[in-house]
Protein backbone atom coordinates (compact mmCIF):
# COMPACT_ATOMS: atom_id res chain seq x y z
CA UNK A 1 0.00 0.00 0.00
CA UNK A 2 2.99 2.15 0.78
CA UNK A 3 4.64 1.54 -2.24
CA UNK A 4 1.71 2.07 -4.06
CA UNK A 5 1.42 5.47 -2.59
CA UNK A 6 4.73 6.67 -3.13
CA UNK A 7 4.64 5.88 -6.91
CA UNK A 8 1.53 7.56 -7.26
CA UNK A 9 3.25 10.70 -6.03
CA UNK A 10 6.40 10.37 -8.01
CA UNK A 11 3.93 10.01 -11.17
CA UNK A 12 2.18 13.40 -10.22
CA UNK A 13 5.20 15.08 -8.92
CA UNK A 14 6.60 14.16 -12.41
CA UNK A 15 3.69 14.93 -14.32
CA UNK A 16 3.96 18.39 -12.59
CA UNK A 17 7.84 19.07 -13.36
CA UNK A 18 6.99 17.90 -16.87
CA UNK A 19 4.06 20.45 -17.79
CA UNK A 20 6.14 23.44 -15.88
CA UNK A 21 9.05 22.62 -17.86
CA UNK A 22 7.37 22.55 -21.35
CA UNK A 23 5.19 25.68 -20.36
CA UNK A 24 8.55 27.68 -20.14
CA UNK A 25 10.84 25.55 -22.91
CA UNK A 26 7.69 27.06 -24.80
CA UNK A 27 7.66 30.53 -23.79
CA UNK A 28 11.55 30.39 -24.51
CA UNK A 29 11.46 29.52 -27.84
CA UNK A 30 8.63 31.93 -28.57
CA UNK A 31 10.71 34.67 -27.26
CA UNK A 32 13.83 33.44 -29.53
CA UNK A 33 11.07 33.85 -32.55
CA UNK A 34 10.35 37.02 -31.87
CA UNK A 35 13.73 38.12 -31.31
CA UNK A 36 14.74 37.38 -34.67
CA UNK A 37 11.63 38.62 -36.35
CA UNK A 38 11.69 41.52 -34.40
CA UNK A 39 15.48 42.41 -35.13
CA UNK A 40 14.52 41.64 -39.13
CA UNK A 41 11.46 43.74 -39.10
CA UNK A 42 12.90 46.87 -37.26
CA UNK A 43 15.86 46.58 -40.03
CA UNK A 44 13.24 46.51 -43.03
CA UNK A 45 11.40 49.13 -41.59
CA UNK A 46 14.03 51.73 -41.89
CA UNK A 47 13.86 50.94 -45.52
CA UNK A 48 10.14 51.13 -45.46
CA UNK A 49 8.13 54.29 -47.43
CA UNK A 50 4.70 54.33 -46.32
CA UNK A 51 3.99 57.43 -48.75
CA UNK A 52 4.26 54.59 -51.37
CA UNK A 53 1.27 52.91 -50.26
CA UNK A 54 -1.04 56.20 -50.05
CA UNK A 55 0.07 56.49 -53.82
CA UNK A 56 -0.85 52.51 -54.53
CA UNK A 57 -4.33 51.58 -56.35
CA UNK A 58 -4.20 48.50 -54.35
CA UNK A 59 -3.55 49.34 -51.34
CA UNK A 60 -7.08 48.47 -48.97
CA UNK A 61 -9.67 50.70 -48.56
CA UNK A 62 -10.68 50.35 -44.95
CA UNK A 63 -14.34 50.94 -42.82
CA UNK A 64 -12.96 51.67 -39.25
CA UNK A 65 -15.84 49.94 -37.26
CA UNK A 66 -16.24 50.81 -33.27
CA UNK A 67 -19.14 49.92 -31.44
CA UNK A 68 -19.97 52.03 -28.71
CA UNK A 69 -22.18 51.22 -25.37
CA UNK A 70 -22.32 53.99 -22.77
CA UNK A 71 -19.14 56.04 -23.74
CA UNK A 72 -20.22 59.15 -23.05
CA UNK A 73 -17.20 60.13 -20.87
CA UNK A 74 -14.88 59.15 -23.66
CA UNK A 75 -16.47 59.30 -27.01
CA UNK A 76 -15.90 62.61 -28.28
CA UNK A 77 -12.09 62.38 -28.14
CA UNK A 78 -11.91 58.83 -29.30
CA UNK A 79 -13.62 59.91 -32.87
CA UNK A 80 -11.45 62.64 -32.75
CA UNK A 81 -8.04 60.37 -32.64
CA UNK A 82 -10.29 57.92 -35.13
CA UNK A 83 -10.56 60.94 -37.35
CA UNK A 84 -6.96 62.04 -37.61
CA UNK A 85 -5.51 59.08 -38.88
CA UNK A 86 -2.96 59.39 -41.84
CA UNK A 87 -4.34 57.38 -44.67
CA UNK A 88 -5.90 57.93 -48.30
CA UNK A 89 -9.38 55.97 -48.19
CA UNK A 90 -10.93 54.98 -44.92
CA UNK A 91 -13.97 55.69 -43.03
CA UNK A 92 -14.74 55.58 -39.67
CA UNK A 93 -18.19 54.03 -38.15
CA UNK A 94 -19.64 54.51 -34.82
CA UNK A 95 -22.33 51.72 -33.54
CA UNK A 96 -24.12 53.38 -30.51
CA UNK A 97 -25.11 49.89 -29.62
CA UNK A 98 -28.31 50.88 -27.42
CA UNK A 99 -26.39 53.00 -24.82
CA UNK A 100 -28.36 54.55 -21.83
CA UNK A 101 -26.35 57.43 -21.51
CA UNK A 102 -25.89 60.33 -23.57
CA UNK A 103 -22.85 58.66 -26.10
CA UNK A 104 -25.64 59.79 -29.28
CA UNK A 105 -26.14 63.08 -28.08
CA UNK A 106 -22.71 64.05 -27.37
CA UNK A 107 -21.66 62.71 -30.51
CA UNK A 108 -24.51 64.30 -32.68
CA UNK A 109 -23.82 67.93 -31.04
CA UNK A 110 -19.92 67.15 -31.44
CA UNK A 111 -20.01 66.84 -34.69
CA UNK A 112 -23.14 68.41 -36.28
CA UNK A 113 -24.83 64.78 -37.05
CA UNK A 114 -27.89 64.55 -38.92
CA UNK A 115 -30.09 61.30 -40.01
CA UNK A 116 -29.73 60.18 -44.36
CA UNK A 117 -31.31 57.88 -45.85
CA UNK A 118 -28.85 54.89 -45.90
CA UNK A 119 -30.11 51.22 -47.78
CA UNK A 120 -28.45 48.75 -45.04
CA UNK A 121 -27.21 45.81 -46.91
CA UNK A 122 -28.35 42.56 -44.80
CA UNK A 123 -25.35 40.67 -45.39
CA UNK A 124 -25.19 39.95 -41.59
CA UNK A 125 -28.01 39.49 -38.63
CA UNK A 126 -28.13 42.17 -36.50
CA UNK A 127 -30.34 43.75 -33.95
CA UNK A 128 -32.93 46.92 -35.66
CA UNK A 129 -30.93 49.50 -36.98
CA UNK A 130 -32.91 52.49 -35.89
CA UNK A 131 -30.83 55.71 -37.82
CA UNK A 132 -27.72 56.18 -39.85
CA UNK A 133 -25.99 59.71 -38.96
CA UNK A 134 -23.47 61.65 -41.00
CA UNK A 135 -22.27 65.00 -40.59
CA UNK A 136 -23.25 68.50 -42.20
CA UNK A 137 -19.82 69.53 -41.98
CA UNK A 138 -17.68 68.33 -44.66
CA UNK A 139 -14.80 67.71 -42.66
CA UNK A 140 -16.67 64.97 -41.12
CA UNK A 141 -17.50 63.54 -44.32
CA UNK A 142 -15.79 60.21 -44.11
CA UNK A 143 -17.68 59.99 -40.03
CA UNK A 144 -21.08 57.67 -39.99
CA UNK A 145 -23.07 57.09 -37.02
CA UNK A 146 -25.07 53.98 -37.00
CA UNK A 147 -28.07 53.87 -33.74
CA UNK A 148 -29.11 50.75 -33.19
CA UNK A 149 -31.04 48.21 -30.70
CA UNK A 150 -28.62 46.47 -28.10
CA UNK A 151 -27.19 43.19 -29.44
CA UNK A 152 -23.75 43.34 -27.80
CA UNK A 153 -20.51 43.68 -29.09
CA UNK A 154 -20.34 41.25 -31.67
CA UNK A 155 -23.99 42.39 -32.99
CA UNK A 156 -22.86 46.06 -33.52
CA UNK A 157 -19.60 44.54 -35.40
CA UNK A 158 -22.55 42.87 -37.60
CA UNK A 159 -24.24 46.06 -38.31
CA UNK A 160 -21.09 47.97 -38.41
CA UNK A 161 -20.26 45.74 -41.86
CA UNK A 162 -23.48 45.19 -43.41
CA UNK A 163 -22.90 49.79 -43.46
CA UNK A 164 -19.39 50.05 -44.02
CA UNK A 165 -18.87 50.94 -47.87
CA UNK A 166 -14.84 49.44 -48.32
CA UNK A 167 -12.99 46.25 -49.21
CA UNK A 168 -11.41 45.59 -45.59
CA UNK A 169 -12.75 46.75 -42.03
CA UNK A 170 -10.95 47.55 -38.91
CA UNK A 171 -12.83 46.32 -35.33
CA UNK A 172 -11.61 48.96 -32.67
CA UNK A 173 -12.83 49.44 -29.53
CA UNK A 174 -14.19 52.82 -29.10
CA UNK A 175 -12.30 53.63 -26.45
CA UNK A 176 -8.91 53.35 -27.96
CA UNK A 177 -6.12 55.97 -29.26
CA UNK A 178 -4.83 54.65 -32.47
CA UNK A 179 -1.49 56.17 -33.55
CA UNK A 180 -1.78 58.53 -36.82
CA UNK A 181 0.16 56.12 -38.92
CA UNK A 182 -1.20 52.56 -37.95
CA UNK A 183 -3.41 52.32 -40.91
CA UNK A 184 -0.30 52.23 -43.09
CA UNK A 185 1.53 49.97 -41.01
CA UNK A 186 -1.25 47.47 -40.96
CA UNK A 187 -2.46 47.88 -44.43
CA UNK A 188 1.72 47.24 -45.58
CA UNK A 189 1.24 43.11 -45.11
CA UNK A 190 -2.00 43.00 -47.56
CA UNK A 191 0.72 44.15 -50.31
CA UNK A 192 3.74 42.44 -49.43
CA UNK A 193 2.20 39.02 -49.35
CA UNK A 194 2.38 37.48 -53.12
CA UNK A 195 1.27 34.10 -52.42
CA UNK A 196 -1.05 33.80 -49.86
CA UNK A 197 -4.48 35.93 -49.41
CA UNK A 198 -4.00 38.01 -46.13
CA UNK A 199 -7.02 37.75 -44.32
CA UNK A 200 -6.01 39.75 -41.25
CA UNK A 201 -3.48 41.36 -39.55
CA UNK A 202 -3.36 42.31 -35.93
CA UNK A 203 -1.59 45.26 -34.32
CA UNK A 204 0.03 45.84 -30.63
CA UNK A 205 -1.94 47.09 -28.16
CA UNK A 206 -0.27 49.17 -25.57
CA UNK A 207 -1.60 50.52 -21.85
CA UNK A 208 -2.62 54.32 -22.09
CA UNK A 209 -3.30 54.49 -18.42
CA UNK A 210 -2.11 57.89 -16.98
CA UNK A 211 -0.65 58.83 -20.32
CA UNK A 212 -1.58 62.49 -21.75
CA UNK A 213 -3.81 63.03 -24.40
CA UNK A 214 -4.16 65.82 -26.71
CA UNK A 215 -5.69 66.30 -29.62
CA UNK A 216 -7.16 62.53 -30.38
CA UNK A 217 -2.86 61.43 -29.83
CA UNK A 218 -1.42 59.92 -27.27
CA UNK A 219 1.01 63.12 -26.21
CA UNK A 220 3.27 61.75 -23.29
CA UNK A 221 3.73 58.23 -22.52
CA UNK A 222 3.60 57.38 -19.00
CA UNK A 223 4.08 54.35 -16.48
CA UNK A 224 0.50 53.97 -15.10
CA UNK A 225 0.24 55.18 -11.59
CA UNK A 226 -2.11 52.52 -11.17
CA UNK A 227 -0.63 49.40 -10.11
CA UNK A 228 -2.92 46.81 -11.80
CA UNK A 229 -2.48 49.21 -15.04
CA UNK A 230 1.03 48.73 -14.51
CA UNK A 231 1.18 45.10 -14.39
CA UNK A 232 -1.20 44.94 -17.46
CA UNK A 233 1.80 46.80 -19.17
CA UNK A 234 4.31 43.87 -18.45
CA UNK A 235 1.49 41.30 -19.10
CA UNK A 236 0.62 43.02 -22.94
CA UNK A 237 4.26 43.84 -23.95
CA UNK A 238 4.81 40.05 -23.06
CA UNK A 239 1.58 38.83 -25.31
CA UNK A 240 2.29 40.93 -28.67
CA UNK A 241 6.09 41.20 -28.50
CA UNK A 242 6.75 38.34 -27.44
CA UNK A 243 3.96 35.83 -28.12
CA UNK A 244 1.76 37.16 -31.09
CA UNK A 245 4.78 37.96 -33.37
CA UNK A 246 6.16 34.39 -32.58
CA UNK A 247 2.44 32.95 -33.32
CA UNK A 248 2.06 34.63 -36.94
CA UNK A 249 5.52 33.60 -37.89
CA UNK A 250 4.83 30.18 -37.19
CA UNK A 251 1.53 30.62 -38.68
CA UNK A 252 0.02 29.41 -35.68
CA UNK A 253 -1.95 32.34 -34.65
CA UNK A 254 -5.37 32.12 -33.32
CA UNK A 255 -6.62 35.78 -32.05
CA UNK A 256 -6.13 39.18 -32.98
CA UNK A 257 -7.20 41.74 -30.70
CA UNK A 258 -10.66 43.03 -30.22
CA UNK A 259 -9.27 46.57 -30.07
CA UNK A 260 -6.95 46.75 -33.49
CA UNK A 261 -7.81 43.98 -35.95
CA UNK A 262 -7.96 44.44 -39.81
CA UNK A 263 -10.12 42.03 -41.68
CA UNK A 264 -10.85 40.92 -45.11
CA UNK A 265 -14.44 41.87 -45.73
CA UNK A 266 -15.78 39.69 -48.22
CA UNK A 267 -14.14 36.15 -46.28
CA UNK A 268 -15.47 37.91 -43.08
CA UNK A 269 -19.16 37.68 -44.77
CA UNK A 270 -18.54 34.22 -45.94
CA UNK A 271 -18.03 32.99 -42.82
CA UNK A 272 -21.39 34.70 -41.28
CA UNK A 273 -19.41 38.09 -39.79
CA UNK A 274 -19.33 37.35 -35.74
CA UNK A 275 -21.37 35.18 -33.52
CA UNK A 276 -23.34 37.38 -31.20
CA UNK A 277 -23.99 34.49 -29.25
CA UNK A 278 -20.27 34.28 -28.16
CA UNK A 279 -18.47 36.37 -25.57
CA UNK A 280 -15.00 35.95 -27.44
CA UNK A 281 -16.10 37.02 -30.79
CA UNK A 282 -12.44 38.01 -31.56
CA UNK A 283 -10.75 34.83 -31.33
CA UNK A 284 -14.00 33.13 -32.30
CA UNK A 285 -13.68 34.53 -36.13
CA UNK A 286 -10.29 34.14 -36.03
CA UNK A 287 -10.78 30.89 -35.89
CA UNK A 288 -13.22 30.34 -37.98
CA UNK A 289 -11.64 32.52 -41.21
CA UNK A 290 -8.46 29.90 -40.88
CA UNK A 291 -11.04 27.36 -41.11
CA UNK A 292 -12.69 28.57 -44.21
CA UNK A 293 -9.93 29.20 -46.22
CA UNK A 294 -8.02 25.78 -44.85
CA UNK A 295 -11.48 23.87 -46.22
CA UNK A 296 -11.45 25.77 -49.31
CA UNK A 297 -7.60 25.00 -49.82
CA UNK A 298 -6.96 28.89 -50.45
CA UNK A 299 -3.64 30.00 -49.22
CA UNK A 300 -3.73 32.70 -46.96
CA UNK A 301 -1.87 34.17 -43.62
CA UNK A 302 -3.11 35.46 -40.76
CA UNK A 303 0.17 38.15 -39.36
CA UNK A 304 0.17 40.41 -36.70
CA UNK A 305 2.80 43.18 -36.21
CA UNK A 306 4.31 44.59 -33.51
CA UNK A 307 4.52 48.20 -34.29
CA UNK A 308 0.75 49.65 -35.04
CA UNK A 309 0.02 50.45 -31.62
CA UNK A 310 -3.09 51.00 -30.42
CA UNK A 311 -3.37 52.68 -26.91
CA UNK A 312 -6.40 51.33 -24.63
CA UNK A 313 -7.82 51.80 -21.11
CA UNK A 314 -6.88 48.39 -19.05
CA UNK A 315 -9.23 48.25 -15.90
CA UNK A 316 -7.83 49.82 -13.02
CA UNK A 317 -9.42 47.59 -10.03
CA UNK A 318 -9.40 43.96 -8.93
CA UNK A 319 -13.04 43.61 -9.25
CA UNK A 320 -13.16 44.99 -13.20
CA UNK A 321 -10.12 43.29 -14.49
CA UNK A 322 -11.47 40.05 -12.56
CA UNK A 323 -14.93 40.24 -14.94
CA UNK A 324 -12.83 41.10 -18.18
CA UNK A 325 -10.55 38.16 -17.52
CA UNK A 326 -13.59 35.93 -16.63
CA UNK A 327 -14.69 36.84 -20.12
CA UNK A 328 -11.65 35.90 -21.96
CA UNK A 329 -11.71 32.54 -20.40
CA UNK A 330 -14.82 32.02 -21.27
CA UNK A 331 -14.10 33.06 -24.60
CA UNK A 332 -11.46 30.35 -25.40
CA UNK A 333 -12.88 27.73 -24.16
CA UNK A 334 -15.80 28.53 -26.16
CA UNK A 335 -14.08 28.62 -29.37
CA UNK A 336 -11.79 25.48 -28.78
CA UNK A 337 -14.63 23.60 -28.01
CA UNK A 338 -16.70 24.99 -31.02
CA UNK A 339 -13.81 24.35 -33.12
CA UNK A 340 -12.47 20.86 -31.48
CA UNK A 341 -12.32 19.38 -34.84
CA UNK A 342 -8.74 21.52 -35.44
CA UNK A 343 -7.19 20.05 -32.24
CA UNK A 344 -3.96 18.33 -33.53
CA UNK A 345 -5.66 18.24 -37.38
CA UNK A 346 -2.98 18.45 -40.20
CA UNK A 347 -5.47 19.51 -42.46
CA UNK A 348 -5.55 22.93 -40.77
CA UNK A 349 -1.71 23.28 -40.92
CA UNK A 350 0.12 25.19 -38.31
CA UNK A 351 -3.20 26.23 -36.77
CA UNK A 352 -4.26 22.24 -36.29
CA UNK A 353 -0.97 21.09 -35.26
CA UNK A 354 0.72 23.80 -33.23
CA UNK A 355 -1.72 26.91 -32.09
CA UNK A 356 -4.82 25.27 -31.19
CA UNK A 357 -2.56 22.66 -28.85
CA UNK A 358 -0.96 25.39 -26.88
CA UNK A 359 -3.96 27.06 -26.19
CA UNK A 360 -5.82 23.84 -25.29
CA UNK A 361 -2.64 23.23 -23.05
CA UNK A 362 -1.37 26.43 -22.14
CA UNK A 363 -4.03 28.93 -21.81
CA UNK A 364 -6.77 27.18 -21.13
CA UNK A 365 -5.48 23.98 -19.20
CA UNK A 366 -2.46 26.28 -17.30
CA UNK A 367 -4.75 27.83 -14.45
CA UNK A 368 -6.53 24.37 -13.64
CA UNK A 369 -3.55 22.46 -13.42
CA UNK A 370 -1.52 25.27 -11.58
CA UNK A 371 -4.78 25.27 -8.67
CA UNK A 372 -4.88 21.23 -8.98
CA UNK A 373 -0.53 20.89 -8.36
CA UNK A 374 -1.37 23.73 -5.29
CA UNK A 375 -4.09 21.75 -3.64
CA UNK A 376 -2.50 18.36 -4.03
CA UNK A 377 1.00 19.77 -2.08
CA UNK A 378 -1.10 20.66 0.42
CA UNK A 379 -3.09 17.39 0.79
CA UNK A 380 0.24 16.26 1.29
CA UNK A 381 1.22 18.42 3.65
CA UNK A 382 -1.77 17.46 5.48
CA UNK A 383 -1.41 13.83 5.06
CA UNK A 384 2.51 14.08 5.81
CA UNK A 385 5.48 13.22 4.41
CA UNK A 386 5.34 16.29 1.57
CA UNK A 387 8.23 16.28 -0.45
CA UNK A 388 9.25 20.05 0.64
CA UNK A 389 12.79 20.01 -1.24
CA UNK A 390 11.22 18.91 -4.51
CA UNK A 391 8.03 21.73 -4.10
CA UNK A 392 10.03 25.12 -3.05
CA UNK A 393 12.72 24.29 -5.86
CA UNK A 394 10.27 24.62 -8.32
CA UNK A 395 8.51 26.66 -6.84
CA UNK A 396 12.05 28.90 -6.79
CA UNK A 397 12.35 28.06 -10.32
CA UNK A 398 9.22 29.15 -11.92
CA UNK A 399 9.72 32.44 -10.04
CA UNK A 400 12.72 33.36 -11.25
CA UNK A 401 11.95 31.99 -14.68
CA UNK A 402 8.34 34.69 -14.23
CA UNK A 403 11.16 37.41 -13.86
CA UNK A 404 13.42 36.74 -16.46
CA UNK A 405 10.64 36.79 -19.08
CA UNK A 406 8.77 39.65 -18.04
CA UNK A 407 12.35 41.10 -17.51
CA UNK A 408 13.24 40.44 -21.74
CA UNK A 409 9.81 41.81 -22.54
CA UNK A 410 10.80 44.85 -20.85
CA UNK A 411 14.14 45.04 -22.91
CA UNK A 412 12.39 44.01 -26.38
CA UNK A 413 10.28 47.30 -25.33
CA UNK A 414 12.96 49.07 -25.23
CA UNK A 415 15.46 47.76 -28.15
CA UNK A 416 12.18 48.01 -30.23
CA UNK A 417 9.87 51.08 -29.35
CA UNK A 418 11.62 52.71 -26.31
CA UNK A 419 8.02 54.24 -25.34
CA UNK A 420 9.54 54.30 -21.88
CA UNK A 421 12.31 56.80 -21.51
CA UNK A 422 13.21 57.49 -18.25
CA UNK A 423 15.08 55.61 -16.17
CA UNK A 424 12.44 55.83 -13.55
CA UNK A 425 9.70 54.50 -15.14
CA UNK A 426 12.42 51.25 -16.54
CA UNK A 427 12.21 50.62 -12.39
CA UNK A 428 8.77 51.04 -11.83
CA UNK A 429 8.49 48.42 -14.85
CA UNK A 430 11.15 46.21 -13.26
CA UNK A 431 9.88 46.45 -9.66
CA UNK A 432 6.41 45.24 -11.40
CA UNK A 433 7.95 42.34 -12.84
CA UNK A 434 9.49 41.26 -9.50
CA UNK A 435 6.30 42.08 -7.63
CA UNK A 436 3.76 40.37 -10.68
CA UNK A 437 4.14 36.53 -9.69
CA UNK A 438 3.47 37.21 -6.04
CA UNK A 439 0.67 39.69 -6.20
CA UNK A 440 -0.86 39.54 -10.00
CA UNK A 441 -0.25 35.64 -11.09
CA UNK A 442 -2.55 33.92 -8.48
CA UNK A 443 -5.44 36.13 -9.13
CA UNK A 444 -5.23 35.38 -12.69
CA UNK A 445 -4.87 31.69 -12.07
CA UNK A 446 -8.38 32.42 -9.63
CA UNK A 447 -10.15 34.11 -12.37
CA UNK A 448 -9.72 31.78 -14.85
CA UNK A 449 -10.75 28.75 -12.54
CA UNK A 450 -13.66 31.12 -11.92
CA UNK A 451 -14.27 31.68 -15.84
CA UNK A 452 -14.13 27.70 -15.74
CA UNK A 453 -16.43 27.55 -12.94
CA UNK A 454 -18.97 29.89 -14.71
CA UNK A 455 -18.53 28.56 -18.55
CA UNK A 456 -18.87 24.83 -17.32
CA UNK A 457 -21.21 24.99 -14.18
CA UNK A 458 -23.31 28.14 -13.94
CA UNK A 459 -23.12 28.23 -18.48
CA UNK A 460 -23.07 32.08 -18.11
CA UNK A 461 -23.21 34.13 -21.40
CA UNK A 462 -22.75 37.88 -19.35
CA UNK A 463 -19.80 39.98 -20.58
CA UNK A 464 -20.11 41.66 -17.33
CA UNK A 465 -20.29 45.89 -17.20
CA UNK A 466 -16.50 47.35 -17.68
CA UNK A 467 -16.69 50.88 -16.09
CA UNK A 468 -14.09 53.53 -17.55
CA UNK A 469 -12.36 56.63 -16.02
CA UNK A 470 -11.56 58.24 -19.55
CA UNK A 471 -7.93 59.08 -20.71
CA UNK A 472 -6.03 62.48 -18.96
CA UNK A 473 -5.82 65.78 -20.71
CA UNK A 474 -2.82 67.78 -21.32
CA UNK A 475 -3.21 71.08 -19.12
């Protein structure tokens, strides 16, 4: 019986040491990726002229689609920074998905909105379009405000396309600062790519938490003061520096972000525009685009790059970030288990055989297992005879590993973009990354055995309400 005991625990104790080693063997060779793509890219880009693609007849025309649900605090600004952007042939659409505040008021006073008559393709479901708004004021030609019944986010997306007049469309959140020349930078792969059919390309997202805005532009970069803001920067530079850009070279990636993606219309429409019946409608289409072409044997490439940065509100409290991170747990598991039939497929390439496996094993499996190997050391603990050597050695070693790879993201940062500049705000970053495994880590491992708890057990479909402070003015 002993015996039997003590092999059982060497099995789990092993199982254990295997899954943390391949989690960071993983996240090392993803970083070594995206070191060399990053190196290669900043080098090309120094050759790069963008003024040749506002001159091209093929580069995309884009609809700029942002669906908006009680934004009042922010909205006015956020069109503002929508409508400065530095490129030849876009629009930009505003949903007002249903909001109870006064988002369609300030916006229609803002910028002199009236209703047109607009025929609204049904290419897509959606909830009742009630008015489409465009401006008397020609500057605001290229501005369209579409009022509509609440559907949620994904619904407003929907209606958002069956309006928007171009080739390609842009899903933004409304309450992100886009930088003047990130159309060009994401519109650049849909050109370079001779081959394959780009059917989207994803851009960084970066914290703009207690950074200055003037103007519709991000004006002064800051460190947020907040310190859940703060370890949201560590967490993001890690994902798109250091994991997307590894993802879309190995053509492995499964999600773009909700707040900067740029999508090929017409495949979009093919594959029934987003599921409003989803809470992760980003990854969810994703998805489901690499499906479509992969069935129809079309070549194509999903890419994201690292330099069209997109500046967004994180939430700044437990509670918040605890209900957005909820969500995106619920989101994945919803789309791997609507899309189970990729898991280790060869028909869907690197997508079959490589992404969908680390984010069955990784992502999704990595909280659950991490709250499992906890509880079982102290059952043993308990029980006696815990193997305490074994348990605070890795233990040690995950920590320090935790460090060193939120330390690297830090210096990609700044080999890359150098949005930081002072030395003081490099500590406040560093002291983040020592402090993020201790204090950050184990509530994200809580909320997503929570976002478990709730897909699985209570089936809950909520997105839950994200309240927002606005951005800070330059005085």
């Amino acid at each position: 019986m002993y015996e039997t005991v003590s092999i059982g625990k060497i099995v789990i104790e092993t199982i254990i040491l295997i899954y943390a080693v391949s989690i960071m063997l993983s996240y090392g060779l993803l970083s070594v990726i995206s070191a060399f793509y990053l190196r290669r890219y900043m080098k090309r880009q120094s050759y790069t002229d963008y003024n040749q693609i506002i001159s091209s007849p093929f580069a995309p025309s884009i609809s700029m689609i942002a669906p908006a649900f009680n934004e009042e605090i922010s909205i006015v600004e956020n069109i503002r920074s929508l409508m400065s952007l530095f490129y030849h042939d876009f629009e930009v659409i505003i949903v007002n998905d249903g909001s109870k505040d006064t988002t369609l008021e300030t916006v229609i006073k803002a910028y002199d909105l009236e209703p047109v008559d607009f025929a609204v393709p049904n290419y897509l479901p959606s909830k009742k379009i009630r008015n489409v708004y465009k401006s008397r004021n020609r500057s605001f030609r290229n501005l369209m405000v579409v009022d509509k019944e609440n559907g949620g986010k994904a619904d407003a997306l929907n209606a958002g396309i069956n309006v928007s007049t171009k080739n390609y469309f842009i899903a933004i959140d409304v309450d992100s600062v886009i930088e003047s020349d990130s159309l060009l930078r994401l519109a650049k792969p849909f050109l370079e790519e001779k081959d394959n059919r780009v059917i989207a390309v994803g851009g960084s997202i970066r914290v703009a938490n207690s950074c200055i805005l003037e103007d519709g532009q991000i004006k002064a970069v800051k460190v947020p003061r907040n310190f859940w803001a703060r370890f949201q920067v560590i967490e993001y530079t890690r994902a798109f520096l250091m994991g997307r850009i590894a993802w879309s070279e190995l053509d492995g990636l499964l999600i773009i972000s909700g707040a900067l993606g740029l999508f090929d219309k017409e495949i979009a429409i093919k594959c029934g525009g987003y599921y409003a019946d989803t809470v992760g409608e980003d990854m969810e289409l994703v998805v489901r685009m690499r499906r479509y072409m992969s069935e129809k044997r079309q070549p194509y490439r999903v890419r994201s790059i690292p330099d069209s940065l997109c500046w967004t509100e994180v939430p700044g409290s437990a509670r918040i970030l605890g209900r957005q991170r909820n969500r995106w747990t619920r989101g994945m598991i919803e789309t791997l288990f609507s899309h189970k039939r990729v898991f280790f497929n060869p028909r869907y390439g690197a997508m079959g055989l490589l992404g969908y496996p680390y984010f069955f094993f990784f992502e999704w499996l990595a909280p659950l297992v991490e709250f499992f190997g906890l509880l079982y050391f102290i059952l043993i603990a308990i029980l006696g005879d815990p193997n305490w050597e074994f348990f605070f050695l890795l233990l040690a070693f995950v920590y320090m590993f935790a460090i060193l790879f939120s330390t690297f993201a830090i210096l990609f940062e700044q080999k890359t973009f150098n949005r930081y500049k002072r030395n003081r705000q490099m500590f406040s970053l560093l002291l983040s990354a020592i402090l993020e495994p201790l204090i950050f880590h184990p509530l994200t491992v809580w909320w997503g055995l929570k976002g478990n708890f709730d897909y699985f057990i209570l089936q809950k479909k909520a997105w839950g309400k994200m309240t927002r402070v606005g951005f800070a003015k330059k005085t």
